[in-house]
C-alpha atoms as a PDB file:
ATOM      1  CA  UNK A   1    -113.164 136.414  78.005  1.00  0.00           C
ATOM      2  CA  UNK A   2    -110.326 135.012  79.996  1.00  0.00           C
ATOM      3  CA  UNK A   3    -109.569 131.313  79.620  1.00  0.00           C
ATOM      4  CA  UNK A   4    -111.247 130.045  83.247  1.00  0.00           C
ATOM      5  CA  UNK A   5    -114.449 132.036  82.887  1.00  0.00           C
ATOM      6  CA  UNK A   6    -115.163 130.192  79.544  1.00  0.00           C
ATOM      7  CA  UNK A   7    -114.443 126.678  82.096  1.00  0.00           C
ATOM      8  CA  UNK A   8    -116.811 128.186  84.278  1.00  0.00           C
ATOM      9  CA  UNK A   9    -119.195 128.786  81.879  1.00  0.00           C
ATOM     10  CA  UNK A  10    -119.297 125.511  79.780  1.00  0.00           C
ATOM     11  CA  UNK A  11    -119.509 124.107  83.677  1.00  0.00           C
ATOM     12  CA  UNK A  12    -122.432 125.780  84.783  1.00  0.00           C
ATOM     13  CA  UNK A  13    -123.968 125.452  81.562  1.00  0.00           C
ATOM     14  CA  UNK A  14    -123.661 121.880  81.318  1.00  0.00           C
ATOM     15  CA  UNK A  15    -124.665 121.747  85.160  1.00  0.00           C
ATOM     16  CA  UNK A  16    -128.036 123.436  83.664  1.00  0.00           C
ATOM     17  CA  UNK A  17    -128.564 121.236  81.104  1.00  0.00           C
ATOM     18  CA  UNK A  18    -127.741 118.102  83.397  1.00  0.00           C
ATOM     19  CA  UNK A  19    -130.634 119.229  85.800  1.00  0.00           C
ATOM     20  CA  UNK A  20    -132.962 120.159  83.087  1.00  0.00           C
ATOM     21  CA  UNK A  21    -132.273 116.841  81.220  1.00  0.00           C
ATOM     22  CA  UNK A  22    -132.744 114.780  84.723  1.00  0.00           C
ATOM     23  CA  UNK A  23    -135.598 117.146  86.361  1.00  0.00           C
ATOM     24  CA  UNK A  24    -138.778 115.330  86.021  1.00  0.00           C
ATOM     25  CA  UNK A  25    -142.749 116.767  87.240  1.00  0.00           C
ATOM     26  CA  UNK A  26    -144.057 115.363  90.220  1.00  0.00           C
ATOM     27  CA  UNK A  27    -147.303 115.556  89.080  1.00  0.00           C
ATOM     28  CA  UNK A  28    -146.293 113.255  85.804  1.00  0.00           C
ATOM     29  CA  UNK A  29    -145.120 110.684  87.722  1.00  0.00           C
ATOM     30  CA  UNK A  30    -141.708 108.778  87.846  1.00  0.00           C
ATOM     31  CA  UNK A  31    -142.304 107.214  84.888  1.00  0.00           C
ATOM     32  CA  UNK A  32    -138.876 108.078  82.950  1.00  0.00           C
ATOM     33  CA  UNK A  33    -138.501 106.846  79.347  1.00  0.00           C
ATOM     34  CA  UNK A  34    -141.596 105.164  80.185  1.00  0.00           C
ATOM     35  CA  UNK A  35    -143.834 108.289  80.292  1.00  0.00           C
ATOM     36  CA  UNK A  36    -146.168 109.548  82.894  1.00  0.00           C
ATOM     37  CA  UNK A  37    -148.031 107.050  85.005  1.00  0.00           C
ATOM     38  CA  UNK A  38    -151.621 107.533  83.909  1.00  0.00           C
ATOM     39  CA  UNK A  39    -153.339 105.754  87.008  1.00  0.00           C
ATOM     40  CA  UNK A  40    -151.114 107.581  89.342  1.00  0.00           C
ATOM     41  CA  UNK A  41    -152.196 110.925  87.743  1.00  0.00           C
ATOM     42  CA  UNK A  42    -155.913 109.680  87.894  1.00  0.00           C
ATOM     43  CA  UNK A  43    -155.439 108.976  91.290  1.00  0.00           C
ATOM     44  CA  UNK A  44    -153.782 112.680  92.304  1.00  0.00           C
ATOM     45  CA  UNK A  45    -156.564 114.720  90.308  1.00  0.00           C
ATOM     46  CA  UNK A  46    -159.061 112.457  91.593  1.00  0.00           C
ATOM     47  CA  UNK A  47    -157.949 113.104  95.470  1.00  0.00           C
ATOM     48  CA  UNK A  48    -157.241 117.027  94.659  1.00  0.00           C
ATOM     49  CA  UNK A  49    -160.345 117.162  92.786  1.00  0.00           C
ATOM     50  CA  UNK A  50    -162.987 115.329  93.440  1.00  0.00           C
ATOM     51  CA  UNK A  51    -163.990 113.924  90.460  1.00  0.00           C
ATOM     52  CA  UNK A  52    -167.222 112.076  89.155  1.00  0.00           C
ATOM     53  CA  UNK A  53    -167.125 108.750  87.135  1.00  0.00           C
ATOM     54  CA  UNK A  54    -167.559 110.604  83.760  1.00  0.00           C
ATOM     55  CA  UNK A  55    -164.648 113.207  84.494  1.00  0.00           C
ATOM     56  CA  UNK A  56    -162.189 109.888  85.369  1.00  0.00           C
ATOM     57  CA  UNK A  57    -163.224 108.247  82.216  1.00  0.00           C
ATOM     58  CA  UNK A  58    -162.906 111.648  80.073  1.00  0.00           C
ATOM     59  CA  UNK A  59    -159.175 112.737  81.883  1.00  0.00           C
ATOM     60  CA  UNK A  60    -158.263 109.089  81.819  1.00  0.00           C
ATOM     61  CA  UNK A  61    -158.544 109.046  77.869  1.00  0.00           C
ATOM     62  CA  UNK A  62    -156.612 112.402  77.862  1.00  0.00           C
ATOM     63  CA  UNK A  63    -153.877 111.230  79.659  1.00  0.00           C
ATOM     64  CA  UNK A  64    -153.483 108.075  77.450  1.00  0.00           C
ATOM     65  CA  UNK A  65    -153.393 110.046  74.706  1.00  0.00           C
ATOM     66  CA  UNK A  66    -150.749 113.030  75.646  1.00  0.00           C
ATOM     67  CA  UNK A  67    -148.751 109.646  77.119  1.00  0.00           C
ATOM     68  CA  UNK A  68    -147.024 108.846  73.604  1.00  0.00           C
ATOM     69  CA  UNK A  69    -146.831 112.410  72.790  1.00  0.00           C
ATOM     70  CA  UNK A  70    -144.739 113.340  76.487  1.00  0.00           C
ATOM     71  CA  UNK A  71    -142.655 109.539  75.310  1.00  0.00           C
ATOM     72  CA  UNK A  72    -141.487 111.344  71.569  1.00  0.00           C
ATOM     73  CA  UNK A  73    -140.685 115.109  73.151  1.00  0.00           C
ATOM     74  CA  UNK A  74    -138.570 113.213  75.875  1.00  0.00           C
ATOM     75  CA  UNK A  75    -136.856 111.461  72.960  1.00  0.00           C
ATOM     76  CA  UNK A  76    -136.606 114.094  70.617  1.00  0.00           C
ATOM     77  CA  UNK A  77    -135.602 116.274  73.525  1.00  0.00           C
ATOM     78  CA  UNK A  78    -132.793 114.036  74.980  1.00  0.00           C
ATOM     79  CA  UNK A  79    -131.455 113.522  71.696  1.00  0.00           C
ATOM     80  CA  UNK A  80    -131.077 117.199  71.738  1.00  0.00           C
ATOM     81  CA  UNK A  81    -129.716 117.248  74.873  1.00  0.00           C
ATOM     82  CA  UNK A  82    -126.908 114.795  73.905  1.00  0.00           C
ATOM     83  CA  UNK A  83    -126.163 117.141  70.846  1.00  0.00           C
ATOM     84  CA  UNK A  84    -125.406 120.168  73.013  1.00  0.00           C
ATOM     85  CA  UNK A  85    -123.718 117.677  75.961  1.00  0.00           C
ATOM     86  CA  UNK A  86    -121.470 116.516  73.208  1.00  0.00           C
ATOM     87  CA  UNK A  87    -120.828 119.829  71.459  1.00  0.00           C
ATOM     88  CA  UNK A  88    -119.767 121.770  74.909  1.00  0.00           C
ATOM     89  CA  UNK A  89    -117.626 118.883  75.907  1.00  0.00           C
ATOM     90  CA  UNK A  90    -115.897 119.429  72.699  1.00  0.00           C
ATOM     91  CA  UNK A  91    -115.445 123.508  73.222  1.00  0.00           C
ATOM     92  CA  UNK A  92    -114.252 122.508  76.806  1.00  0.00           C
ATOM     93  CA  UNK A  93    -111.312 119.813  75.417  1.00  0.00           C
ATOM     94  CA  UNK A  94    -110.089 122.589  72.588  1.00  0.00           C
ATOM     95  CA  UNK A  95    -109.439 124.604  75.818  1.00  0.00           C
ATOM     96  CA  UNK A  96    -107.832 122.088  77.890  1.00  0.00           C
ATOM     97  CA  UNK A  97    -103.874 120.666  77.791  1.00  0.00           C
ATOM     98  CA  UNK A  98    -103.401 117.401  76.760  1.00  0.00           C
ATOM     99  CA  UNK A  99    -103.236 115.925  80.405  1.00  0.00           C
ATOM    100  CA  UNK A 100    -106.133 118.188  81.256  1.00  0.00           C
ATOM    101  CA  UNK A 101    -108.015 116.513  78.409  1.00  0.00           C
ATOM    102  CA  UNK A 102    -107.217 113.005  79.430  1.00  0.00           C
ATOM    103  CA  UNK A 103    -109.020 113.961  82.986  1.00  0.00           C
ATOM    104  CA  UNK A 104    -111.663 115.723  81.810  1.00  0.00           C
ATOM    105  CA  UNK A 105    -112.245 112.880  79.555  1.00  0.00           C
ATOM    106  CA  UNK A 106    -112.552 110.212  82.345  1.00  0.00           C
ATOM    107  CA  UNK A 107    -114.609 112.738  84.358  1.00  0.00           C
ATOM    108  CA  UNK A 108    -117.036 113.194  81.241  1.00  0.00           C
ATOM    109  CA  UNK A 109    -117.050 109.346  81.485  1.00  0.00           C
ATOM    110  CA  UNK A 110    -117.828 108.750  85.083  1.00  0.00           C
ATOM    111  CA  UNK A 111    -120.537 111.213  84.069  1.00  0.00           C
ATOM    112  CA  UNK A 112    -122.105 109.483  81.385  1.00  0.00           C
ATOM    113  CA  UNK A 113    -121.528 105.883  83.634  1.00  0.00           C
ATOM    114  CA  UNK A 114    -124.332 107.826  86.503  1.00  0.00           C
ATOM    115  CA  UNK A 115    -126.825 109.061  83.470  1.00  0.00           C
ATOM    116  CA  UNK A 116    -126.835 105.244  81.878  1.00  0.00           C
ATOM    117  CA  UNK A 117    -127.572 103.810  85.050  1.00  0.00           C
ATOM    118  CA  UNK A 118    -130.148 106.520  86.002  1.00  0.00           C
ATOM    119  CA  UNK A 119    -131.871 105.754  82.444  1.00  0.00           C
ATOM    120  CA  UNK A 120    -132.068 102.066  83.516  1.00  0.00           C
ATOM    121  CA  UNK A 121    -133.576 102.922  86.713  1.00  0.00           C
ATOM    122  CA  UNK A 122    -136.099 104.658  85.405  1.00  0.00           C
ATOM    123  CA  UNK A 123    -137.378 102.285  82.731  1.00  0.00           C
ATOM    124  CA  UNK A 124    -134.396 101.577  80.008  1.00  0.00           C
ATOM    125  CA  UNK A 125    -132.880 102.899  76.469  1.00  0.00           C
ATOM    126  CA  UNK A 126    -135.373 103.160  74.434  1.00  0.00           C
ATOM    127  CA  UNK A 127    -133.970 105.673  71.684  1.00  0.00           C
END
């Protein structure tokens, strides 16, 4: 494969894996690291659905409990993430001159500046 289709590539995967990574459900809420905002849920089904008293309390305690479980996969899963980020970014150097490297470098970092300040936004490090 010539050299700038294998750029390309690492690019547009890493463009792939940035929106994955960043993409978030609108019907689990904005709550980030924090996990899914139970009473906003509650409030969406109830409006879409209709629901009685019984099937609040019952999809309430459902929620709750998938919460901590939807917390550990987003962990697990953007500890995976940073695996692959860092892995690709290390294919993409060993292809790159030594100037080339230096820029990519600062891009890489300008990159990771805009993920650490989205994290905050949306509730912290908490990895």
């Amino acid at each position: 494969m010539p050299y700038w289709k294998q750029v390309v590539t690492a690019f547009m995967i890493g463009a792939c894996l940035g929106v994955l990574a960043g993409s978030r459900g609108r019907l689990w809420g904005s709550g980030g690291r924090r996990g899914p905002d139970v009473d906003r849920i509650l409030r969406k089904l109830d409006r879409e659905l209709g629901l009685d008293a019984k099937q609040k309390e019952g999809l309430k305690a459902v929620l709750e409990k998938s919460r901590a479980r939807i917390i550990d996969l987003r962990r697990e899963m953007s500890s995976r993430f940073d695996e692959v980020r860092e892995s690709m970014r290390s294919d993409i150097k060993a292809l790159l001159t030594p100037e080339q490297r230096g820029k990519f470098e600062a891009m890489a970092a300008r990159w990771d500046a805009r993920r650490r300040k989205f994290q905050e936004k949306e509730g912290g490090q908490d990895r």
